[in-house]
PDB file of N, CA and C in Angstrom:
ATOM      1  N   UNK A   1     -41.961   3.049  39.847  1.00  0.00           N
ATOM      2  CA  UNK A   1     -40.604   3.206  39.295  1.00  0.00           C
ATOM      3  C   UNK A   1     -40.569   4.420  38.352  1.00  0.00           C
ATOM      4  N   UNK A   2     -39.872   5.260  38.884  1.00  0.00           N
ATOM      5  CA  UNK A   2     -39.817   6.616  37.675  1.00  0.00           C
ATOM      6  C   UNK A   2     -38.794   6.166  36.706  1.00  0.00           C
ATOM      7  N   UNK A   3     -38.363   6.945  35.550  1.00  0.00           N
ATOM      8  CA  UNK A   3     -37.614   6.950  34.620  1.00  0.00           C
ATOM      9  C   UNK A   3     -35.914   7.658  34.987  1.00  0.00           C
ATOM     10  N   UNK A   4     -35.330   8.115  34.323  1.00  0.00           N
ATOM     11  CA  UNK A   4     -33.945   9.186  34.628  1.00  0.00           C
ATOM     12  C   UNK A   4     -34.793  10.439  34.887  1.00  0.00           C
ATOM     13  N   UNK A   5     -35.649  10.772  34.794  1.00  0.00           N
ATOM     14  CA  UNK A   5     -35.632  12.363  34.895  1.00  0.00           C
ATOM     15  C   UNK A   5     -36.994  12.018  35.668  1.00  0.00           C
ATOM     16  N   UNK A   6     -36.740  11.223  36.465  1.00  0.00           N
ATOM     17  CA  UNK A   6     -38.176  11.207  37.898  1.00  0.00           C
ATOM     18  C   UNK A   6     -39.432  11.559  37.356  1.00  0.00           C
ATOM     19  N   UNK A   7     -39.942  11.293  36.570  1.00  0.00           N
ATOM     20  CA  UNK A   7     -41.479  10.892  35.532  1.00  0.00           C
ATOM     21  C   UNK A   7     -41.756   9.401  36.003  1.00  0.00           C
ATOM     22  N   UNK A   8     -42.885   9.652  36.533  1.00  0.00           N
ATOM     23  CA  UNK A   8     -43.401   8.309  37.431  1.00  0.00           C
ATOM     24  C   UNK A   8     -44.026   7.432  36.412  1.00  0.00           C
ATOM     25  N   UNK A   9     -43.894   5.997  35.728  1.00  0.00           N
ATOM     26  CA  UNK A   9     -44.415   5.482  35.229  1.00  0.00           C
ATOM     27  C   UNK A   9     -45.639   5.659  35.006  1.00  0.00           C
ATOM     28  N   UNK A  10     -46.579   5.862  35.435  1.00  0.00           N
ATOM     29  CA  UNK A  10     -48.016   6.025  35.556  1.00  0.00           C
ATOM     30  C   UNK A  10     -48.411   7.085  34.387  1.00  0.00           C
ATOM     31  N   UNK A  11     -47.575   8.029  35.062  1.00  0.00           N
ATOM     32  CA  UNK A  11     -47.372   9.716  34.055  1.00  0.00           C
ATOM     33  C   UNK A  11     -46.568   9.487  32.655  1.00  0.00           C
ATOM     34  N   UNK A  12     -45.709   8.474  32.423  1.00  0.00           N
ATOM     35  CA  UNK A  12     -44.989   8.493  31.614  1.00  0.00           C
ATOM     36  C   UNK A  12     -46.221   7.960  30.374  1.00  0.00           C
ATOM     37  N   UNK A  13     -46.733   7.035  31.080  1.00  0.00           N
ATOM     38  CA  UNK A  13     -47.568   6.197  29.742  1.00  0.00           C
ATOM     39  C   UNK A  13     -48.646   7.180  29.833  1.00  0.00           C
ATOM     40  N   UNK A  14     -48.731   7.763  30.471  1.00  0.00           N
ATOM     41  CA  UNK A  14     -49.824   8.904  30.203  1.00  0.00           C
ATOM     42  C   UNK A  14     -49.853   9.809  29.033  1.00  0.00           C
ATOM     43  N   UNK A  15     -48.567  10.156  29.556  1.00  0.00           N
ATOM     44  CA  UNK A  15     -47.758  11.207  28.668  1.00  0.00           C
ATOM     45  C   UNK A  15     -47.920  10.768  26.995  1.00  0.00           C
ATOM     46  N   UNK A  16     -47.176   9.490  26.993  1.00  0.00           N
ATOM     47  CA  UNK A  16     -46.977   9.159  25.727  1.00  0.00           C
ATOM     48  C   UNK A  16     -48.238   8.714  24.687  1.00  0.00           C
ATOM     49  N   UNK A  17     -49.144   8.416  25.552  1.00  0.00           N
ATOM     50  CA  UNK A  17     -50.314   8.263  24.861  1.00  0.00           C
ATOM     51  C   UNK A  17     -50.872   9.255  24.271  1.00  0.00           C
ATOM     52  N   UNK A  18     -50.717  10.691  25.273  1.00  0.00           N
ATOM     53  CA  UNK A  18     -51.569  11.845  24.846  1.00  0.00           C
ATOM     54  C   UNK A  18     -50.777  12.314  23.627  1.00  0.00           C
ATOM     55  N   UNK A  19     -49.314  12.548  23.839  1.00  0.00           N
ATOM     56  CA  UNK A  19     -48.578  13.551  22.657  1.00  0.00           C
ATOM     57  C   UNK A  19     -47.712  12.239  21.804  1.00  0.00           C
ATOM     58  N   UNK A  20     -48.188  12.294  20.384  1.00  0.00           N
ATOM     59  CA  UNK A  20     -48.001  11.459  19.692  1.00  0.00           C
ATOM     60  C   UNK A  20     -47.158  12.011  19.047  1.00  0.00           C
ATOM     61  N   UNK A  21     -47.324  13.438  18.672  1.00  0.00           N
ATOM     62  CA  UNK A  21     -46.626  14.840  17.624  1.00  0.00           C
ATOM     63  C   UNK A  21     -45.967  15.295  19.109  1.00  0.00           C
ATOM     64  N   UNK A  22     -44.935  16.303  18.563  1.00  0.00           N
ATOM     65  CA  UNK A  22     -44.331  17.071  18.976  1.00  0.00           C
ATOM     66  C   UNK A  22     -45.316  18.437  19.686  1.00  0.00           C
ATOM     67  N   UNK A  23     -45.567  18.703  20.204  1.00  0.00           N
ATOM     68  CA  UNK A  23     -46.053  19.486  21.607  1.00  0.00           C
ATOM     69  C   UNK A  23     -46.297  20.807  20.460  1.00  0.00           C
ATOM     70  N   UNK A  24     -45.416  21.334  20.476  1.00  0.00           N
ATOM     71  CA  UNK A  24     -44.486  22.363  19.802  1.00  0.00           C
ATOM     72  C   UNK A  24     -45.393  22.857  18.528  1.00  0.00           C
ATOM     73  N   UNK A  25     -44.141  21.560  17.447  1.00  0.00           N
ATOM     74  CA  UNK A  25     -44.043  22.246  16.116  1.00  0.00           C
ATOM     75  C   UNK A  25     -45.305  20.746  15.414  1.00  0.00           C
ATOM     76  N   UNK A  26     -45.539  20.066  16.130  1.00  0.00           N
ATOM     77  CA  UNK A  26     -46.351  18.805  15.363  1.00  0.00           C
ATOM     78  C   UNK A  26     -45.665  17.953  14.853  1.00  0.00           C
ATOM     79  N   UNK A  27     -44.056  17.818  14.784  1.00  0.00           N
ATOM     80  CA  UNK A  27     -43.569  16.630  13.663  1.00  0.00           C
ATOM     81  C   UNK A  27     -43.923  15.576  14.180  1.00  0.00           C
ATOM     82  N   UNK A  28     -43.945  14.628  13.162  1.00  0.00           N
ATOM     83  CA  UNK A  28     -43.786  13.059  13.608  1.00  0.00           C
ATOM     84  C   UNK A  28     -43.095  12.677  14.669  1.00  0.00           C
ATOM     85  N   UNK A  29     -42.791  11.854  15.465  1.00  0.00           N
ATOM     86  CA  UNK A  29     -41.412  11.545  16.012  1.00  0.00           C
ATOM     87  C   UNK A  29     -40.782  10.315  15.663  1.00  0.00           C
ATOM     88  N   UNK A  30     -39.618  10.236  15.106  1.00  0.00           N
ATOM     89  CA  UNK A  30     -38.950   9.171  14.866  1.00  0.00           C
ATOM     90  C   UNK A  30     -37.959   8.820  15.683  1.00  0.00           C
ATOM     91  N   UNK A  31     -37.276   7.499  15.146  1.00  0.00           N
ATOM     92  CA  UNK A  31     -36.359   6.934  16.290  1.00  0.00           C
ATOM     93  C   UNK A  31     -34.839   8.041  16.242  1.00  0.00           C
ATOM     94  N   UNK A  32     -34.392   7.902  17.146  1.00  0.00           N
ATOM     95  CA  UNK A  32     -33.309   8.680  16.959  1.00  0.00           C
ATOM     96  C   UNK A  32     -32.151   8.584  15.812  1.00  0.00           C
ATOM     97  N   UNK A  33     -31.938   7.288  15.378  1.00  0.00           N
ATOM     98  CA  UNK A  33     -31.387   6.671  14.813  1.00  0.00           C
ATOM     99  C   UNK A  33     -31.377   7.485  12.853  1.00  0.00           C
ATOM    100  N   UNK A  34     -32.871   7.852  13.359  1.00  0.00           N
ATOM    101  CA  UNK A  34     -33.167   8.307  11.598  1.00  0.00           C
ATOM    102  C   UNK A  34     -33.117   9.386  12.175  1.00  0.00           C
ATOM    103  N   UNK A  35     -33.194  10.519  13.268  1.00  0.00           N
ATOM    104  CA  UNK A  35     -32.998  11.491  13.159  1.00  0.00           C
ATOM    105  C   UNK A  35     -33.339  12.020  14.548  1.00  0.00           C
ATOM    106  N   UNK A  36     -31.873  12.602  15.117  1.00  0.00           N
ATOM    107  CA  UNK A  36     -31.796  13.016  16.155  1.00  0.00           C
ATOM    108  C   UNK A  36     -32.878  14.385  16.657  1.00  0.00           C
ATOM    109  N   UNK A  37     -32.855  15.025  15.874  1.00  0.00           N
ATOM    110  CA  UNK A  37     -33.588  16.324  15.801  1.00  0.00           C
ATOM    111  C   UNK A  37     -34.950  16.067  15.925  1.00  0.00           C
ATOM    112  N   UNK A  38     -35.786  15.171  15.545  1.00  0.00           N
ATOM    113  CA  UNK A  38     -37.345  14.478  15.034  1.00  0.00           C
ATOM    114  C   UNK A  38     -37.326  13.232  16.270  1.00  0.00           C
ATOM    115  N   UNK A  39     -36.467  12.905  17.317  1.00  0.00           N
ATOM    116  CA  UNK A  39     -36.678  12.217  18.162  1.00  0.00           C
ATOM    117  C   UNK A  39     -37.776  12.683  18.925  1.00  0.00           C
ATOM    118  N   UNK A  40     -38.369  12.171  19.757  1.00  0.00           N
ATOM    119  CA  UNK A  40     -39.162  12.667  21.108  1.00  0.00           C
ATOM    120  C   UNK A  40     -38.051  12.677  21.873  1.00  0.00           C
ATOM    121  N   UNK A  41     -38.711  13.992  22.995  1.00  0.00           N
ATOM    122  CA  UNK A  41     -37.734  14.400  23.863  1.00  0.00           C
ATOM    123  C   UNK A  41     -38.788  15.033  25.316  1.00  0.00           C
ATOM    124  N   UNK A  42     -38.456  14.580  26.526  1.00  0.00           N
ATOM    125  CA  UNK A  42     -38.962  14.951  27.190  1.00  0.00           C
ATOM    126  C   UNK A  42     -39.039  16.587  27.520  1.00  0.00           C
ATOM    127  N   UNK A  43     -40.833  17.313  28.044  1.00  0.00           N
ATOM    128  CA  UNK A  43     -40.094  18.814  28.190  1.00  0.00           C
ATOM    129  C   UNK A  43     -41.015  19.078  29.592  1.00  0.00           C
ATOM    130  N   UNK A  44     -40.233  20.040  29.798  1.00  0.00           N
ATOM    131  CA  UNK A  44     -40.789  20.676  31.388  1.00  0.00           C
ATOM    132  C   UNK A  44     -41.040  21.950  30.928  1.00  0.00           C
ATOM    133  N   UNK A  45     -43.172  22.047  30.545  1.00  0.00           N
ATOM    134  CA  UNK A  45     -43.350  23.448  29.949  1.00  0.00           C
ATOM    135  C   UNK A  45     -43.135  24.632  30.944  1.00  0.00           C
ATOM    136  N   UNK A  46     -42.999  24.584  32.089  1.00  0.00           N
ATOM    137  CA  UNK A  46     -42.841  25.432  32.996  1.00  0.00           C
ATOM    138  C   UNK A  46     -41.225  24.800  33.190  1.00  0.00           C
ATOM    139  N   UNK A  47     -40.081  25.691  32.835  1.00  0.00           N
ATOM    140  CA  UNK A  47     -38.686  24.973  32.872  1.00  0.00           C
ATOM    141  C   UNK A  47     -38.456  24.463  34.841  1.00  0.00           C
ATOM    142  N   UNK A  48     -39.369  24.013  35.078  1.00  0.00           N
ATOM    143  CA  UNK A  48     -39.009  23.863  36.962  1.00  0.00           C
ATOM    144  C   UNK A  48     -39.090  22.343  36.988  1.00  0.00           C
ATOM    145  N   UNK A  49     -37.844  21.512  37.007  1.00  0.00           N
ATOM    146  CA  UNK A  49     -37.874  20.081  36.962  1.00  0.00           C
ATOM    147  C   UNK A  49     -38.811  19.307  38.054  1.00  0.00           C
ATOM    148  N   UNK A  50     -39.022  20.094  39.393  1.00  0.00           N
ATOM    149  CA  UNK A  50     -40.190  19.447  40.105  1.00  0.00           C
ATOM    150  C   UNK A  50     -41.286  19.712  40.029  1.00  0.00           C
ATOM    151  N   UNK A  51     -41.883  20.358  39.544  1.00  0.00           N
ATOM    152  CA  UNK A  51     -42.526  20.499  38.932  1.00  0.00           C
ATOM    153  C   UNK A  51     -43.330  18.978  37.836  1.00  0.00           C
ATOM    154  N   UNK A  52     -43.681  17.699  38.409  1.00  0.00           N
ATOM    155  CA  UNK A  52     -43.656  16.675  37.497  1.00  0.00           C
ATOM    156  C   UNK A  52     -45.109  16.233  37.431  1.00  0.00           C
ATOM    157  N   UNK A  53     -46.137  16.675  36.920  1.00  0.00           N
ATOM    158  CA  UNK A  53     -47.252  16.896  37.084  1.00  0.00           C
ATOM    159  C   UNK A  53     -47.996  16.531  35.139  1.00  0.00           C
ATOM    160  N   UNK A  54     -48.862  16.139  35.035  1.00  0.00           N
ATOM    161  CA  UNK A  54     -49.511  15.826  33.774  1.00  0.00           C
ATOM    162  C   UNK A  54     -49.344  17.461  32.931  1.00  0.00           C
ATOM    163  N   UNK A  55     -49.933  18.262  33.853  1.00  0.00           N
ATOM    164  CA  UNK A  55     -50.298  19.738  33.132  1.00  0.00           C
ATOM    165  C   UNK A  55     -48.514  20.071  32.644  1.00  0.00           C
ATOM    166  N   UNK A  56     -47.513  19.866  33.347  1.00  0.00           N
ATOM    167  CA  UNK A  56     -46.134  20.411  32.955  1.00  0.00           C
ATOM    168  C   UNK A  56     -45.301  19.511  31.937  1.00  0.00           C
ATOM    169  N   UNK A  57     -45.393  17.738  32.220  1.00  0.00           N
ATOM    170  CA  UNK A  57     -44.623  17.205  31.375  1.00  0.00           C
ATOM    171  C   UNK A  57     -45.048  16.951  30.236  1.00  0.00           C
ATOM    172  N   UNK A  58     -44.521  16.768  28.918  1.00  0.00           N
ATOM    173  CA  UNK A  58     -44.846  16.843  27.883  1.00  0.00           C
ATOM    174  C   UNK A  58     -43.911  16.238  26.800  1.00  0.00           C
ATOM    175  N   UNK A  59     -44.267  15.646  25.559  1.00  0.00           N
ATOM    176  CA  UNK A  59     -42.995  15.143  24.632  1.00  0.00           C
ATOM    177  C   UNK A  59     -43.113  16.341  23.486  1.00  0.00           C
ATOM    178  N   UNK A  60     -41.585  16.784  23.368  1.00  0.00           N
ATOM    179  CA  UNK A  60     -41.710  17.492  21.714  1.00  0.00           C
ATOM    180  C   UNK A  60     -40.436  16.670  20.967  1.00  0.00           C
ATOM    181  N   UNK A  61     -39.928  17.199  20.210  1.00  0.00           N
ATOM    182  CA  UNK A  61     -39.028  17.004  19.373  1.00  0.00           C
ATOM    183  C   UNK A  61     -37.928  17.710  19.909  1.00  0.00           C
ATOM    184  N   UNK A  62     -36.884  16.335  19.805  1.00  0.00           N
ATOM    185  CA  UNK A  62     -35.276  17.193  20.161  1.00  0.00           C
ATOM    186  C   UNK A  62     -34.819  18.362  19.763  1.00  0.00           C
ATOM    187  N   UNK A  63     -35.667  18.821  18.431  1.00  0.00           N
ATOM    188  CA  UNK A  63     -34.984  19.800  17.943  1.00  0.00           C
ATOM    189  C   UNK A  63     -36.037  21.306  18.670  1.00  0.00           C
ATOM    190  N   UNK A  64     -36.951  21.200  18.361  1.00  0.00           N
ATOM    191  CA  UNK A  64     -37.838  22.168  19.415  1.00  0.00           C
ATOM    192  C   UNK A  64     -37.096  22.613  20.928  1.00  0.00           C
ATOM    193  N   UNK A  65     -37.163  21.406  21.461  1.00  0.00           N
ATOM    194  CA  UNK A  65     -36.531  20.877  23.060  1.00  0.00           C
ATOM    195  C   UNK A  65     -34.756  22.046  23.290  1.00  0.00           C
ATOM    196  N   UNK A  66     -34.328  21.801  22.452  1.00  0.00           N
ATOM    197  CA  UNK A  66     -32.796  22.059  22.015  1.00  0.00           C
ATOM    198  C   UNK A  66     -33.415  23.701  22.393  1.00  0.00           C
ATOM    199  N   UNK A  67     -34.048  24.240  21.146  1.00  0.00           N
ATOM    200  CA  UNK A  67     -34.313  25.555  20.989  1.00  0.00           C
ATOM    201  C   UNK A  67     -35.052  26.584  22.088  1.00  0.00           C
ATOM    202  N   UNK A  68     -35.953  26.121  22.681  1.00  0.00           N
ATOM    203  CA  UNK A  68     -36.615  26.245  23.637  1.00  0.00           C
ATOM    204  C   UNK A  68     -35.882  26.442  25.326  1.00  0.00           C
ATOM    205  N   UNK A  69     -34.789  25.700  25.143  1.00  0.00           N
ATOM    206  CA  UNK A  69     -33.753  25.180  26.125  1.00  0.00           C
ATOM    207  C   UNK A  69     -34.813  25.674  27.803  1.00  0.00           C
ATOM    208  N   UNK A  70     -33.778  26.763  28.234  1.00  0.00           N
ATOM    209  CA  UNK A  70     -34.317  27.447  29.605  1.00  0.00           C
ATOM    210  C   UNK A  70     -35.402  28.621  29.466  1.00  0.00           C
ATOM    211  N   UNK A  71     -35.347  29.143  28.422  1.00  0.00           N
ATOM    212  CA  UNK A  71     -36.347  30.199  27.894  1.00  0.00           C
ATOM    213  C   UNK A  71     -37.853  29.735  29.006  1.00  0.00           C
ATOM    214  N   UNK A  72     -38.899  31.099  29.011  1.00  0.00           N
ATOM    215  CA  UNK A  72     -39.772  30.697  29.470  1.00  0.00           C
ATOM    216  C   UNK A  72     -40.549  30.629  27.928  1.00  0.00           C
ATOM    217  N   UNK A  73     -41.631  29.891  28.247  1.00  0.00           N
ATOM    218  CA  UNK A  73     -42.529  29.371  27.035  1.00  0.00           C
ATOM    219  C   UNK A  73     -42.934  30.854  26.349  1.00  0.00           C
ATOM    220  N   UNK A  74     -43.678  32.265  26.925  1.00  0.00           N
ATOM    221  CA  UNK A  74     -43.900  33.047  26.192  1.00  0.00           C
ATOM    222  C   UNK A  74     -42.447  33.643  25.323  1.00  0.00           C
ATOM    223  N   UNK A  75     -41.600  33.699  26.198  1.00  0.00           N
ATOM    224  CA  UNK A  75     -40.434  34.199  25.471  1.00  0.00           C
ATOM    225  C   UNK A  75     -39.588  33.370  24.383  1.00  0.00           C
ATOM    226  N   UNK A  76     -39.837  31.721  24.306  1.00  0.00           N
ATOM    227  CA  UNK A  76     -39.220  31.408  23.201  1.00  0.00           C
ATOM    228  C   UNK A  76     -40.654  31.223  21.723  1.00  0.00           C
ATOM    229  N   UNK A  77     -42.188  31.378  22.294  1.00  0.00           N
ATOM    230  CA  UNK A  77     -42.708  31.228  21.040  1.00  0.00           C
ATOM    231  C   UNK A  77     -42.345  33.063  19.964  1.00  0.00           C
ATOM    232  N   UNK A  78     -42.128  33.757  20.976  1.00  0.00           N
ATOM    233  CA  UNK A  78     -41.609  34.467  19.868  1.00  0.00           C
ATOM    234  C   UNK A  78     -40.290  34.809  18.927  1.00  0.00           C
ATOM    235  N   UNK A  79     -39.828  33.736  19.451  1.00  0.00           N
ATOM    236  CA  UNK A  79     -38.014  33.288  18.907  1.00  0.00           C
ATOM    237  C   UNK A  79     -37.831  33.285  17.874  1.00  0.00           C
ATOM    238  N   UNK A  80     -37.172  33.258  16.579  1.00  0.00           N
ATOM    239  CA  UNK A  80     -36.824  33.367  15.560  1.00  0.00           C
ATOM    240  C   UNK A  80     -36.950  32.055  15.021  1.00  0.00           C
ATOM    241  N   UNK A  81     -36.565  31.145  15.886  1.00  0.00           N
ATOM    242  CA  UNK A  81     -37.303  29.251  15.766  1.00  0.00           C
ATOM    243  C   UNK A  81     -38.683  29.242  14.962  1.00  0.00           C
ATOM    244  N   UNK A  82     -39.306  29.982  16.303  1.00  0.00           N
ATOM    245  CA  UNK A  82     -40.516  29.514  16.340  1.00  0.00           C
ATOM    246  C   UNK A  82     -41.045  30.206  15.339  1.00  0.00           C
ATOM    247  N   UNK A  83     -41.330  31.545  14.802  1.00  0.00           N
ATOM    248  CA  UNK A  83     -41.693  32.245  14.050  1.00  0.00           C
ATOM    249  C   UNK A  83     -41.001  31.905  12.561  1.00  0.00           C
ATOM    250  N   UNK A  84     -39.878  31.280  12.219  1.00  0.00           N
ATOM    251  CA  UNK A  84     -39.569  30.734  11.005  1.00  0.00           C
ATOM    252  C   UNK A  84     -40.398  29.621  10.884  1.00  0.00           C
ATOM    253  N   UNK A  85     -40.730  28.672  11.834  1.00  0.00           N
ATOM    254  CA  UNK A  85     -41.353  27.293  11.867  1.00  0.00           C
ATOM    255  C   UNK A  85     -42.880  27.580  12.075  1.00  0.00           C
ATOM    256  N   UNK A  86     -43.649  29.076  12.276  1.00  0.00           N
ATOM    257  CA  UNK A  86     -44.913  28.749  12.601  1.00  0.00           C
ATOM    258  C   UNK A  86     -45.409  28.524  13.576  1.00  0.00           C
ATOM    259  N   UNK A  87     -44.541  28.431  14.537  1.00  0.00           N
ATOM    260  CA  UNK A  87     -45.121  27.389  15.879  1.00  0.00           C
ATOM    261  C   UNK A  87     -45.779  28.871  16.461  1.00  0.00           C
ATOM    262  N   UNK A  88     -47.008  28.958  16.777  1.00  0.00           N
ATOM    263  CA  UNK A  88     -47.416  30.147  17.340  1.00  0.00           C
ATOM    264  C   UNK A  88     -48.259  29.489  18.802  1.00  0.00           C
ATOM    265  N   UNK A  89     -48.710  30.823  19.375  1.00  0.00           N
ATOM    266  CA  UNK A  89     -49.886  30.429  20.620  1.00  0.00           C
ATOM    267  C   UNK A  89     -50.881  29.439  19.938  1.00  0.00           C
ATOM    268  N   UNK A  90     -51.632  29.813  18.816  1.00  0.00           N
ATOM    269  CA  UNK A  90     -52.486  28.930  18.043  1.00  0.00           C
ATOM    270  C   UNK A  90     -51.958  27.443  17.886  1.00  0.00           C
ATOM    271  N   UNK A  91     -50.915  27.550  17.518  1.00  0.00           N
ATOM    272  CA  UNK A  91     -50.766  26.009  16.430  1.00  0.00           C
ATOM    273  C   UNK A  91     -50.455  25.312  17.286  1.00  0.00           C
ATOM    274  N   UNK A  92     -50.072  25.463  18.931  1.00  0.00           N
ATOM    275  CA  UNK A  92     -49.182  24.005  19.528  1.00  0.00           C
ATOM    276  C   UNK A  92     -50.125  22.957  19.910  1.00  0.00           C
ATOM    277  N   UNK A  93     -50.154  22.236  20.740  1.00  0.00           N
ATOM    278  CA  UNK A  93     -51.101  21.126  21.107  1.00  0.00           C
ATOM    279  C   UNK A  93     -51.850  21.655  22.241  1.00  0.00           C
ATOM    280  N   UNK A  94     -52.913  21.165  22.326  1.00  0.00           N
ATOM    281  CA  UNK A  94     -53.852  21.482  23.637  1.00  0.00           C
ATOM    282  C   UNK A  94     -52.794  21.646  24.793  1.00  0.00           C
ATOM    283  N   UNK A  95     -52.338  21.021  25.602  1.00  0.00           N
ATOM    284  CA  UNK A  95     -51.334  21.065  26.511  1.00  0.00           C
ATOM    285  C   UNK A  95     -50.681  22.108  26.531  1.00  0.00           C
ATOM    286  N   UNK A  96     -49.994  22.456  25.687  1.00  0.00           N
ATOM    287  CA  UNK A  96     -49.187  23.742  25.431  1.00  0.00           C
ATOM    288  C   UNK A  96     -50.408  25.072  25.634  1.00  0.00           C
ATOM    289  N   UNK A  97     -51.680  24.956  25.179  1.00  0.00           N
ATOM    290  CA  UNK A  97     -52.427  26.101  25.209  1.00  0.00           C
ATOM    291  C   UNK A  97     -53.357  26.012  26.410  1.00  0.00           C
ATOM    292  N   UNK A  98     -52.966  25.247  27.262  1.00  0.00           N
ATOM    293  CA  UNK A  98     -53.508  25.204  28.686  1.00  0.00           C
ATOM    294  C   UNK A  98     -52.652  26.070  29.672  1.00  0.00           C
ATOM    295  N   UNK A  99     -51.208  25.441  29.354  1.00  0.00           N
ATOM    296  CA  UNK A  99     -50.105  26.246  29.998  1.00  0.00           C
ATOM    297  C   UNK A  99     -50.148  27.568  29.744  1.00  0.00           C
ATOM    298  N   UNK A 100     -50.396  28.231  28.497  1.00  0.00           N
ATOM    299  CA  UNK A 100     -50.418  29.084  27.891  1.00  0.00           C
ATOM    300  C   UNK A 100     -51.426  30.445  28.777  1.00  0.00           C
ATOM    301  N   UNK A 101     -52.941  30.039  28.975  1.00  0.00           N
ATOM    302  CA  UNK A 101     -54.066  30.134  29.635  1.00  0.00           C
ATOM    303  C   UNK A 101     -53.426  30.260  30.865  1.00  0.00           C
ATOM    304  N   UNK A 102     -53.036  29.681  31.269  1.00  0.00           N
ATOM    305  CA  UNK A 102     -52.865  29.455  33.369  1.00  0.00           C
ATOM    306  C   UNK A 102     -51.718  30.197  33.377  1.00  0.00           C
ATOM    307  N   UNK A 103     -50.747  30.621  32.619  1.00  0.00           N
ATOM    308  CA  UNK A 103     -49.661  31.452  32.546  1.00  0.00           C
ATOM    309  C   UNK A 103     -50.110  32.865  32.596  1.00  0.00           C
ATOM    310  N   UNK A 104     -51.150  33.101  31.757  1.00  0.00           N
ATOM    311  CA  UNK A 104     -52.242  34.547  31.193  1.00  0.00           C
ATOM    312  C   UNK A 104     -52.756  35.164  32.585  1.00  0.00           C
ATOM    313  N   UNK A 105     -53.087  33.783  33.609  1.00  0.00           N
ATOM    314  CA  UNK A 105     -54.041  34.253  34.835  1.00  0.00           C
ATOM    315  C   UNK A 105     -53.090  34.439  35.921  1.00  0.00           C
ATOM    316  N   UNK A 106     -51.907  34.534  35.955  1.00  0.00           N
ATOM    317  CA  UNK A 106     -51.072  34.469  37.093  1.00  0.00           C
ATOM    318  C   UNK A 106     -50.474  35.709  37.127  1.00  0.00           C
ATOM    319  N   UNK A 107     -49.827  36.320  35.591  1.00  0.00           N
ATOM    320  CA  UNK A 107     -49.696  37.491  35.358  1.00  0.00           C
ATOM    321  C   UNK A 107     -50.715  38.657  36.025  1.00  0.00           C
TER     322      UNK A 107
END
């Protein structure tokens, strides 16, 4: 049984186990309720929705998610977001610096 956005159960609890923080920027994630922005939010680091694979799906924060929107990943870590917030090639989560790597070798 997948979810709304076709994330196969299997992958989902996968998912959620691995990224506890935000992908991204590291926040906590809270319920939406206390704060829409600090929610978890599903992301497709390569923006290609079929793409539904462990290496691509990922949880950050709504507010990251928001900012990030269609951008490709090299072009929004140098965003004005990301560079006010820190979020660099260095700081994101393993996941993010895998994508990062396999992005480097395709070029």
């Amino acid at each position: 049984m997948a979810n709304n956005w076709n994330i196969p159960s299997w992958l989902e609890r996968e998912v959620r186990s691995r990224d506890k923080t935000c992908v991204y920027c590291g926040t906590a994630f809270t319920s939406p309720k206390v704060s829409k922005k600090t929610a978890s939010s599903w992301e497709h680091i390569i923006n290609e929705e079929t793409i539904v694979t462990r290496e691509n799906i990922a949880l950050c924060c709504c507010g990251c998610n928001a900012s990030k929107g269609q951008k490709e990943l090299f072009v929004w870590l140098q965003s004005k977001y990301c560079v006010e917030r820190g979020i660099t090639e260095e700081s994101v989560a393993p996941i993010i610096k895998k994508a990062i790597a396999v992005g480097r070798h395709k070029n």
